[in-house]
N, C-alpha and C. Protein backbone atom coordinates (compact mmCIF):
# COMPACT_ATOMS: atom_id res chain seq x y z
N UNK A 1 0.84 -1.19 0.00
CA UNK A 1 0.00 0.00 0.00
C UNK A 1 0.87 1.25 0.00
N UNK A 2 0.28 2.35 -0.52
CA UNK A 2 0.84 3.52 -0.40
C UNK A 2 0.51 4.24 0.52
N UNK A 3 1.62 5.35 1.19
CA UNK A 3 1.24 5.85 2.17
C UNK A 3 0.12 7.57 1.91
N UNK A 4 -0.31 7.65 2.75
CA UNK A 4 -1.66 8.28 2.75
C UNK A 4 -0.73 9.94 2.47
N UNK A 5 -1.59 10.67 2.07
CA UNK A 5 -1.34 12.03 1.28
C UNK A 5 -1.70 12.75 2.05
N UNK A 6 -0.61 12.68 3.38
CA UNK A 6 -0.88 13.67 4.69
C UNK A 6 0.98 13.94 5.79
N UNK A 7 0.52 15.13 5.28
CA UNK A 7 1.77 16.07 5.61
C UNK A 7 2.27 16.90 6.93
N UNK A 8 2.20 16.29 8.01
CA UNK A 8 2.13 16.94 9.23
C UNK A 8 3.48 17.42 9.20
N UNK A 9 4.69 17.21 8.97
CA UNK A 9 5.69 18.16 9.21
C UNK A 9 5.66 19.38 7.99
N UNK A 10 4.74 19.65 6.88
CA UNK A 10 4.07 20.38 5.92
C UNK A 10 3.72 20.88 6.64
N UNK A 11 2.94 20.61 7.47
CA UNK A 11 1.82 21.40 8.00
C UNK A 11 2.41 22.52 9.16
N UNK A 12 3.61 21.75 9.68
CA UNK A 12 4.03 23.14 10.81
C UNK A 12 5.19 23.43 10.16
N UNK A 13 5.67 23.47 8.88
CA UNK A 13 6.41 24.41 8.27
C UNK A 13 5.64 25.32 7.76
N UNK A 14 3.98 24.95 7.50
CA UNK A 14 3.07 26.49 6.82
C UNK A 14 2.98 27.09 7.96
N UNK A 15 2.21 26.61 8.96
CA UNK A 15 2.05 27.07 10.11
C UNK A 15 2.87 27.67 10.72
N UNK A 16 4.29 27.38 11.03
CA UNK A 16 5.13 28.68 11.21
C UNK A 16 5.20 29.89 10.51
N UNK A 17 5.63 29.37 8.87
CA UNK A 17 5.49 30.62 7.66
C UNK A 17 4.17 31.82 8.51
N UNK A 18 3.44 30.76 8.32
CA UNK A 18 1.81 32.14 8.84
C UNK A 18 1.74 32.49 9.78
N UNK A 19 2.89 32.39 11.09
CA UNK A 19 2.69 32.67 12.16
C UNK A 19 2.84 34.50 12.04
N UNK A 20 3.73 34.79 11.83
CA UNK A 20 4.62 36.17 11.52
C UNK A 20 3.53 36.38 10.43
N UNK A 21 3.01 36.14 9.60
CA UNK A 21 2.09 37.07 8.89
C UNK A 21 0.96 37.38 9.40
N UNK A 22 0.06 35.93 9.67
CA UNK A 22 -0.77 36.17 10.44
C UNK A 22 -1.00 37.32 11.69
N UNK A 23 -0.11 37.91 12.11
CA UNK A 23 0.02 38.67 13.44
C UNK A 23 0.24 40.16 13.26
N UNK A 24 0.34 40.38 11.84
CA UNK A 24 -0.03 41.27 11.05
C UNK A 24 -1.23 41.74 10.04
N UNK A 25 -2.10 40.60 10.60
CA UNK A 25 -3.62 40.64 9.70
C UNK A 25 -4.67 40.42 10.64
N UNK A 26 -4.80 40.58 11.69
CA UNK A 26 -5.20 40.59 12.87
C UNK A 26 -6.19 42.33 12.95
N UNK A 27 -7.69 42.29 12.76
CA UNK A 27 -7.89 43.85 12.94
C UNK A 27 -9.20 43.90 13.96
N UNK A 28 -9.14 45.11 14.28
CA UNK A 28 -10.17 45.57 15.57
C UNK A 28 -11.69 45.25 14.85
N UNK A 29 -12.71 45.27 15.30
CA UNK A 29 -13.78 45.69 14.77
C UNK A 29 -14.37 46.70 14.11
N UNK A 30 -13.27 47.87 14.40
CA UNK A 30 -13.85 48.82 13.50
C UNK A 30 -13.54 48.89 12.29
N UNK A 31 -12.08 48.07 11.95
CA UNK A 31 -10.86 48.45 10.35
C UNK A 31 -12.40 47.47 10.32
N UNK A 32 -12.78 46.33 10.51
CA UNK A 32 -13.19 44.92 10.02
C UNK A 32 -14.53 45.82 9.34
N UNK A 33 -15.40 46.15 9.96
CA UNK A 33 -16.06 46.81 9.64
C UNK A 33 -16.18 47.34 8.23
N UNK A 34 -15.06 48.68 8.69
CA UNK A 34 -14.98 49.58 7.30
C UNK A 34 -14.22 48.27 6.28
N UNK A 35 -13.38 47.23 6.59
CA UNK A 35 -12.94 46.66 4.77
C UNK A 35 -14.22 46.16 4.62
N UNK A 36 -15.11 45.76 5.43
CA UNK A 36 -16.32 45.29 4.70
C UNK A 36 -17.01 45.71 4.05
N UNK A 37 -16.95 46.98 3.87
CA UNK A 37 -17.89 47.86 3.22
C UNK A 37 -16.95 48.43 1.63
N UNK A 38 -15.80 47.61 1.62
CA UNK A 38 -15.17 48.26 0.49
C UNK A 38 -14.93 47.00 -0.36
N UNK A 39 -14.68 47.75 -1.96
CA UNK A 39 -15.05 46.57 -3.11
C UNK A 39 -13.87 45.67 -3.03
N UNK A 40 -14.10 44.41 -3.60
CA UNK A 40 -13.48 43.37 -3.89
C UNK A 40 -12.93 42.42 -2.58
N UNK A 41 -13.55 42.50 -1.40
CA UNK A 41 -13.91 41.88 -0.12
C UNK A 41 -14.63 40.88 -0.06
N UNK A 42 -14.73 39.82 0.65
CA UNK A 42 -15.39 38.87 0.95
C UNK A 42 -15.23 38.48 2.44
N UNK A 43 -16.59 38.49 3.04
CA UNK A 43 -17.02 37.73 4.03
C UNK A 43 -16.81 36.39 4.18
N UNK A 44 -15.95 35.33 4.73
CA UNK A 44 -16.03 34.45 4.58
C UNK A 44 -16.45 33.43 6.03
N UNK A 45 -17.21 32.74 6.29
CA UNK A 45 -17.77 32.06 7.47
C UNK A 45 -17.87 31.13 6.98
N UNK A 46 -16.57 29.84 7.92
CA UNK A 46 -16.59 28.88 7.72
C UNK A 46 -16.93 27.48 8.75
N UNK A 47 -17.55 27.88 9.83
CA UNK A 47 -18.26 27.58 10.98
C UNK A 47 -19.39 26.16 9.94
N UNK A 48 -19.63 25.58 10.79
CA UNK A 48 -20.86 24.47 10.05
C UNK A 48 -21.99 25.02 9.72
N UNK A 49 -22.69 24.04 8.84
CA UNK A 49 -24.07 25.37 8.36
C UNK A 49 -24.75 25.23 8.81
N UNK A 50 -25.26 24.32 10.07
CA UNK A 50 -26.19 25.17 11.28
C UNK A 50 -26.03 26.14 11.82
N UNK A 51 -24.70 26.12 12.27
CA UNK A 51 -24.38 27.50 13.14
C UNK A 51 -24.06 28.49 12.30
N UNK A 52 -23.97 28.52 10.87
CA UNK A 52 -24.51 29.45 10.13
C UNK A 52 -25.77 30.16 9.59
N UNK A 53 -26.60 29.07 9.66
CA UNK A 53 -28.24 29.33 9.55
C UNK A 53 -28.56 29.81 10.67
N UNK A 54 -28.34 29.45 11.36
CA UNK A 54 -28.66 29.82 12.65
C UNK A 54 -28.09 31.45 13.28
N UNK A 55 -26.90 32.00 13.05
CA UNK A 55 -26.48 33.25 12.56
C UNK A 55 -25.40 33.47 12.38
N UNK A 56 -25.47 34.52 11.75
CA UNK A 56 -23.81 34.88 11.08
C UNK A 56 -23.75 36.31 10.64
N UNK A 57 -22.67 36.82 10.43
CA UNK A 57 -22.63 38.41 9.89
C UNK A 57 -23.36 38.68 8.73
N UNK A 58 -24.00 38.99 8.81
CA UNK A 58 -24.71 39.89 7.78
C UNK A 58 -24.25 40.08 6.21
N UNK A 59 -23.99 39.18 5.40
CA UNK A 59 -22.85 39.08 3.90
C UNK A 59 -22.36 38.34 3.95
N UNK A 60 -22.12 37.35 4.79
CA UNK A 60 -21.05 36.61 4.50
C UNK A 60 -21.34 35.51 4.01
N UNK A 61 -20.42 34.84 3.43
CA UNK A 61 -20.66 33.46 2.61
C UNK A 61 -20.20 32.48 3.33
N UNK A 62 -20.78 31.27 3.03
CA UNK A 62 -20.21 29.89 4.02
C UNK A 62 -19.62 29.34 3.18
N UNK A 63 -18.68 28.85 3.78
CA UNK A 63 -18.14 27.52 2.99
C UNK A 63 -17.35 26.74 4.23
N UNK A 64 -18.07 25.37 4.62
CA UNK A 64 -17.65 24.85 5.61
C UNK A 64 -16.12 24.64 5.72
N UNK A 65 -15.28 24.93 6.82
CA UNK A 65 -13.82 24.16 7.04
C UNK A 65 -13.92 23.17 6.41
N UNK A 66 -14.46 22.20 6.54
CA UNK A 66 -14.06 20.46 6.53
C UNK A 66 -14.48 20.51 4.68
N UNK A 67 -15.02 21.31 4.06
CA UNK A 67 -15.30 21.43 2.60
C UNK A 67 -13.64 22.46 2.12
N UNK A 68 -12.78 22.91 2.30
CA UNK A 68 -12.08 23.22 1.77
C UNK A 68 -11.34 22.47 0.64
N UNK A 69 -11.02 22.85 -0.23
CA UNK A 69 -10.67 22.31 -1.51
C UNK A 69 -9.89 23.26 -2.32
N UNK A 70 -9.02 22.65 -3.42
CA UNK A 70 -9.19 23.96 -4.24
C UNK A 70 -10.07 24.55 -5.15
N UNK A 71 -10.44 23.32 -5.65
CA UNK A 71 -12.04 23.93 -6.34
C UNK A 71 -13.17 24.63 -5.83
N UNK A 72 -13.34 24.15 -4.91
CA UNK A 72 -14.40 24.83 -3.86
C UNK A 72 -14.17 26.11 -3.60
N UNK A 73 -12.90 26.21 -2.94
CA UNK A 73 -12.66 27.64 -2.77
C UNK A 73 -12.42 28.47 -4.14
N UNK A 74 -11.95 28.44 -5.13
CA UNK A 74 -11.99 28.73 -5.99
C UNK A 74 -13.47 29.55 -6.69
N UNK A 75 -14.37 28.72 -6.42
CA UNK A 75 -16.09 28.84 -6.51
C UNK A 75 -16.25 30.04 -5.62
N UNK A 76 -16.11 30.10 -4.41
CA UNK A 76 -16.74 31.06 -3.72
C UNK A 76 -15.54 32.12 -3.46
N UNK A 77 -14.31 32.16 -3.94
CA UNK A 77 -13.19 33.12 -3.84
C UNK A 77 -12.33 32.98 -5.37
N UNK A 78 -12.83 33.22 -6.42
CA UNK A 78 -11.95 33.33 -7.54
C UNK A 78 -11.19 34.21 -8.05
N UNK A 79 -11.10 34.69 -7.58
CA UNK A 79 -9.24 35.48 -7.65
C UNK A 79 -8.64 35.94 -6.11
N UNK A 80 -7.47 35.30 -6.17
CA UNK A 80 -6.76 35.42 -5.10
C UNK A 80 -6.27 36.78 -4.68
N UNK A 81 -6.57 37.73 -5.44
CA UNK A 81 -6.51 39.08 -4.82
C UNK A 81 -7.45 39.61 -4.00
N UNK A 82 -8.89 38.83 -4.05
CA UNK A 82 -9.69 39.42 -3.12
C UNK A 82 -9.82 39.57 -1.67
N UNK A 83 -9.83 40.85 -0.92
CA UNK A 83 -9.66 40.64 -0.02
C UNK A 83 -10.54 39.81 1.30
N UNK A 84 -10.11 38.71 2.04
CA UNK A 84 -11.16 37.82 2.51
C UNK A 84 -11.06 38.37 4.36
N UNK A 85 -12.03 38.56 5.08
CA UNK A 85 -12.34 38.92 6.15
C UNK A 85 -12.84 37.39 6.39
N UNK A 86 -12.13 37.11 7.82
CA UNK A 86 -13.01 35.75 8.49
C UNK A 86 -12.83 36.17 10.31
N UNK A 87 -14.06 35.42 10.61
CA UNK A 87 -14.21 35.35 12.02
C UNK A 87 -14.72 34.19 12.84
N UNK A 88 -14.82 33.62 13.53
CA UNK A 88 -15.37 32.32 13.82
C UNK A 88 -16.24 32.53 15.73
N UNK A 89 -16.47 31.12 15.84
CA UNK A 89 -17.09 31.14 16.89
C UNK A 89 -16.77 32.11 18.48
N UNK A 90 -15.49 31.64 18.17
CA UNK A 90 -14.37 32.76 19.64
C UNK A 90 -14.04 34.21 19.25
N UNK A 91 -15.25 34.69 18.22
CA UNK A 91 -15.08 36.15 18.08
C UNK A 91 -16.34 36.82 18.90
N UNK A 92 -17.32 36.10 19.04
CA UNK A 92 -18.58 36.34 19.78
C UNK A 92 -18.90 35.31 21.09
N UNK A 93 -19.33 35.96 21.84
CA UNK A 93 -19.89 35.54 23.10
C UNK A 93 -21.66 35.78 23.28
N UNK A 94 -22.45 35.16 24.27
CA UNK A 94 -23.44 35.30 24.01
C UNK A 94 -24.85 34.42 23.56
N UNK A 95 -24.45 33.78 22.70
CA UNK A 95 -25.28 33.14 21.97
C UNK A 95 -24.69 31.43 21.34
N UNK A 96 -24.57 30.99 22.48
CA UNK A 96 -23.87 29.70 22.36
C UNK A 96 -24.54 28.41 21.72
N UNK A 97 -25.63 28.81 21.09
CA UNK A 97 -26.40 28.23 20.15
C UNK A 97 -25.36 28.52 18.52
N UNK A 98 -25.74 29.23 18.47
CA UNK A 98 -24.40 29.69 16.98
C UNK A 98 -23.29 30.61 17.04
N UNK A 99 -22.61 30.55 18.58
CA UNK A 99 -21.42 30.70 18.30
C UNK A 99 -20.77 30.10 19.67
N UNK A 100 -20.47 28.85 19.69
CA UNK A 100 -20.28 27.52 20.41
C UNK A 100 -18.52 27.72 20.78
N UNK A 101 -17.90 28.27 21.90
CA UNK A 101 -16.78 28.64 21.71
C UNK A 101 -16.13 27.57 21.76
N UNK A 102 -14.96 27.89 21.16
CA UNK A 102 -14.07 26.19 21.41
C UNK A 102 -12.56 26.63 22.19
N UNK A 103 -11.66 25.54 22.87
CA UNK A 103 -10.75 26.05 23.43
C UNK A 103 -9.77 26.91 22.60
N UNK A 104 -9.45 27.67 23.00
CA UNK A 104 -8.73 28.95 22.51
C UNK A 104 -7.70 28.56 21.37
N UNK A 105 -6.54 27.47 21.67
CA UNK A 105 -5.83 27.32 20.80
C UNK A 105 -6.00 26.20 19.18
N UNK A 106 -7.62 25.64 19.47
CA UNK A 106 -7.91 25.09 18.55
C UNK A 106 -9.39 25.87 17.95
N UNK A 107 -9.50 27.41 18.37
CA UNK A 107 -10.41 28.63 17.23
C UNK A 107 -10.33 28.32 16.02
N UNK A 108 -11.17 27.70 15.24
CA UNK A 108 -11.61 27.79 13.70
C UNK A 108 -10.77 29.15 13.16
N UNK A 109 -10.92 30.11 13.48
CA UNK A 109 -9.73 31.33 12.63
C UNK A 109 -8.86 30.64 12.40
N UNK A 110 -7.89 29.61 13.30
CA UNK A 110 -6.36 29.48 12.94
C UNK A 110 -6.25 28.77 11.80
N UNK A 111 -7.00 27.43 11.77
CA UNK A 111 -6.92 26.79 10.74
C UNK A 111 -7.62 27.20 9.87
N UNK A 112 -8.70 27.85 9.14
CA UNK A 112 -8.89 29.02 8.21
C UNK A 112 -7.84 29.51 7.36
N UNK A 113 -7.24 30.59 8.58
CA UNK A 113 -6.17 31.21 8.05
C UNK A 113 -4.68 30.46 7.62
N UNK A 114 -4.74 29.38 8.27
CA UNK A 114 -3.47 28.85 7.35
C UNK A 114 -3.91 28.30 6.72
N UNK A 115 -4.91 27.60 5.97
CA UNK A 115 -5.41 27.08 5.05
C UNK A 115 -6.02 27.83 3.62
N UNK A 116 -6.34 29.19 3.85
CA UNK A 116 -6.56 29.79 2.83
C UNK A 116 -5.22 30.17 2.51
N UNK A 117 -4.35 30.60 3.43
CA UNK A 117 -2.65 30.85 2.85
C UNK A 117 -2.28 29.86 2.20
N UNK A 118 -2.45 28.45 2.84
CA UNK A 118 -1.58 27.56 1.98
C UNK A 118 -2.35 27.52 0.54
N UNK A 119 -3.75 27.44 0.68
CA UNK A 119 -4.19 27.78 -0.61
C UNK A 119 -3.73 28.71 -2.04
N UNK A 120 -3.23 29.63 -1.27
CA UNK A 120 -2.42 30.65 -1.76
C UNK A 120 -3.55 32.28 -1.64
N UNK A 121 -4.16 31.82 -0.76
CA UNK A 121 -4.70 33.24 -0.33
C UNK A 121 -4.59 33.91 0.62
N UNK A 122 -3.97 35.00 -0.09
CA UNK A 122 -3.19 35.53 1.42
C UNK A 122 -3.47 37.06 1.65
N UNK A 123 -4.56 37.98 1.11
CA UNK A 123 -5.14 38.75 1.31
C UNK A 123 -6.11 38.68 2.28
N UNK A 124 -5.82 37.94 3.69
CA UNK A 124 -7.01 37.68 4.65
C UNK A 124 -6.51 38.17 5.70
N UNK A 125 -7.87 38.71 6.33
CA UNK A 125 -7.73 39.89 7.34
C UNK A 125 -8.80 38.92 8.68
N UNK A 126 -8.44 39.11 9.82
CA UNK A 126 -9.04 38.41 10.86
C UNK A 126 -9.35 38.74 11.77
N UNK A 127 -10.54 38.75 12.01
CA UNK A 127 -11.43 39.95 13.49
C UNK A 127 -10.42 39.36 15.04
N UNK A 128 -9.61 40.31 15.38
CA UNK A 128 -9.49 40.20 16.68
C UNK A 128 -9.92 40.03 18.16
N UNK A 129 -11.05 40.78 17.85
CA UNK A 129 -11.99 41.14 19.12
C UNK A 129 -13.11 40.23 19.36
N UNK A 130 -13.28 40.18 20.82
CA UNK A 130 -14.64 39.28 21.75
C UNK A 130 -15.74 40.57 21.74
N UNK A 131 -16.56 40.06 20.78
CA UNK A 131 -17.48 40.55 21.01
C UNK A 131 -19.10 39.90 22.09
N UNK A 132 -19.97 41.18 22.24
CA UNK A 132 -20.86 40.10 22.84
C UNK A 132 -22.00 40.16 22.31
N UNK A 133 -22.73 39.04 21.62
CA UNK A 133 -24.02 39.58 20.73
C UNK A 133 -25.06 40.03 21.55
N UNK A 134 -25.49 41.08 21.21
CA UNK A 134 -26.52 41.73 21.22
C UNK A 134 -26.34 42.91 21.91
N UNK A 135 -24.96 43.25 22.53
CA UNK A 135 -24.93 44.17 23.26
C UNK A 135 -23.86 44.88 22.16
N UNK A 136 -22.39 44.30 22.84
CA UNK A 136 -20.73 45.17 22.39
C UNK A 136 -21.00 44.77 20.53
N UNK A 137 -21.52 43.75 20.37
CA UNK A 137 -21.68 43.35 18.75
C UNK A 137 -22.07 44.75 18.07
N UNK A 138 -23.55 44.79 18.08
CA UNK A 138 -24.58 45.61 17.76
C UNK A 138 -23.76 46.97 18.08
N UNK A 139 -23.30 47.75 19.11
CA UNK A 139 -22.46 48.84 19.57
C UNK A 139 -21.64 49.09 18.30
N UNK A 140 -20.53 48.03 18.18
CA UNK A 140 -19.68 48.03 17.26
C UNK A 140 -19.77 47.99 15.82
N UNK A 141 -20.68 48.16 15.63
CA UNK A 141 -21.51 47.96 14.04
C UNK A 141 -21.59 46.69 13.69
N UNK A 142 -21.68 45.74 14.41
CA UNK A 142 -21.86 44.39 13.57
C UNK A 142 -23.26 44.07 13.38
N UNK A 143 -23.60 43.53 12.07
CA UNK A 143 -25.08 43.31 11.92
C UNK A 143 -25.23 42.12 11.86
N UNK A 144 -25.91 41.17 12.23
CA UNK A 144 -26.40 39.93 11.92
C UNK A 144 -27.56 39.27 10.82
N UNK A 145 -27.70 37.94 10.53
CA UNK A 145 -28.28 38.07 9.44
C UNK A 145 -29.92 37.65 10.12
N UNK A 146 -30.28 38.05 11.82
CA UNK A 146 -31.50 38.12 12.03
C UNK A 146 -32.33 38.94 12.08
């Protein structure tokens, strides 16, 4: 048999690469905000699609983690210049129905973000801040899609 098409010392040579970038694409709620409102941006929420139906920012598109591909992404991000905004469950508090926090060092952002890099997308910007829905959310301009 051949061995399986899985790269874990790959994986923390990207993962370092993105450490140092990543920590430079890191933005408050307010930059997040305003790139959202400017052209050639994408919302991207990659949380499961209950807890996307269930809610999510206001624009944004799903495309589950565990669905990453290159084709796939390709479909819902076709040109790698666009700029992609993501946020996940440990950006909101509050509403633990659809946004289910998980322990800190395994946040859906991380693997996102090195995964659209290794993809080769690397115009992605990543909400920093705990927000709390319905209160600091709403304050901060975030809209939801209820």
């Amino acid at each position: 048999m051949e061995p399986s098409n899985i790269d874990y010392q790959g994986f923390n040579q990207l993962t370092n690469e993105v450490e140092k970038y990543r920590n430079t694409r890191l933005i408050d709620v307010y930059e997040f905000n305003k790139m959202l409102k400017e052209p050639n941006t994408i919302l991207l929420d990659t949380r499961s699609r209950a807890a996307f139906e269930t809610r999510h920012i206001k624009g944004a598109v799903h495309l589950n983690f565990s669905d990453f591909t290159e084709g796939k992404l390709a479909k819902v991000i076709p040109s790698k210049e666009t700029r992609i905004l993501i946020y996940c469950n440990n950006n909101f508090s509050g509403d633990v129905t659809a946004f289910a926090s998980k322990m800190a060092p395994l946040a859906l952002n991380i693997p996102t973000f090195i995964n659209l890099y290794g993809y080769g997308y690397k115009n992605i910007y990543e909400l920093k801040d705990l927000l709390v829905v319905g209160e600091s959310a709403e304050k901060a301009g975030i809209v939801f899609n209820d």
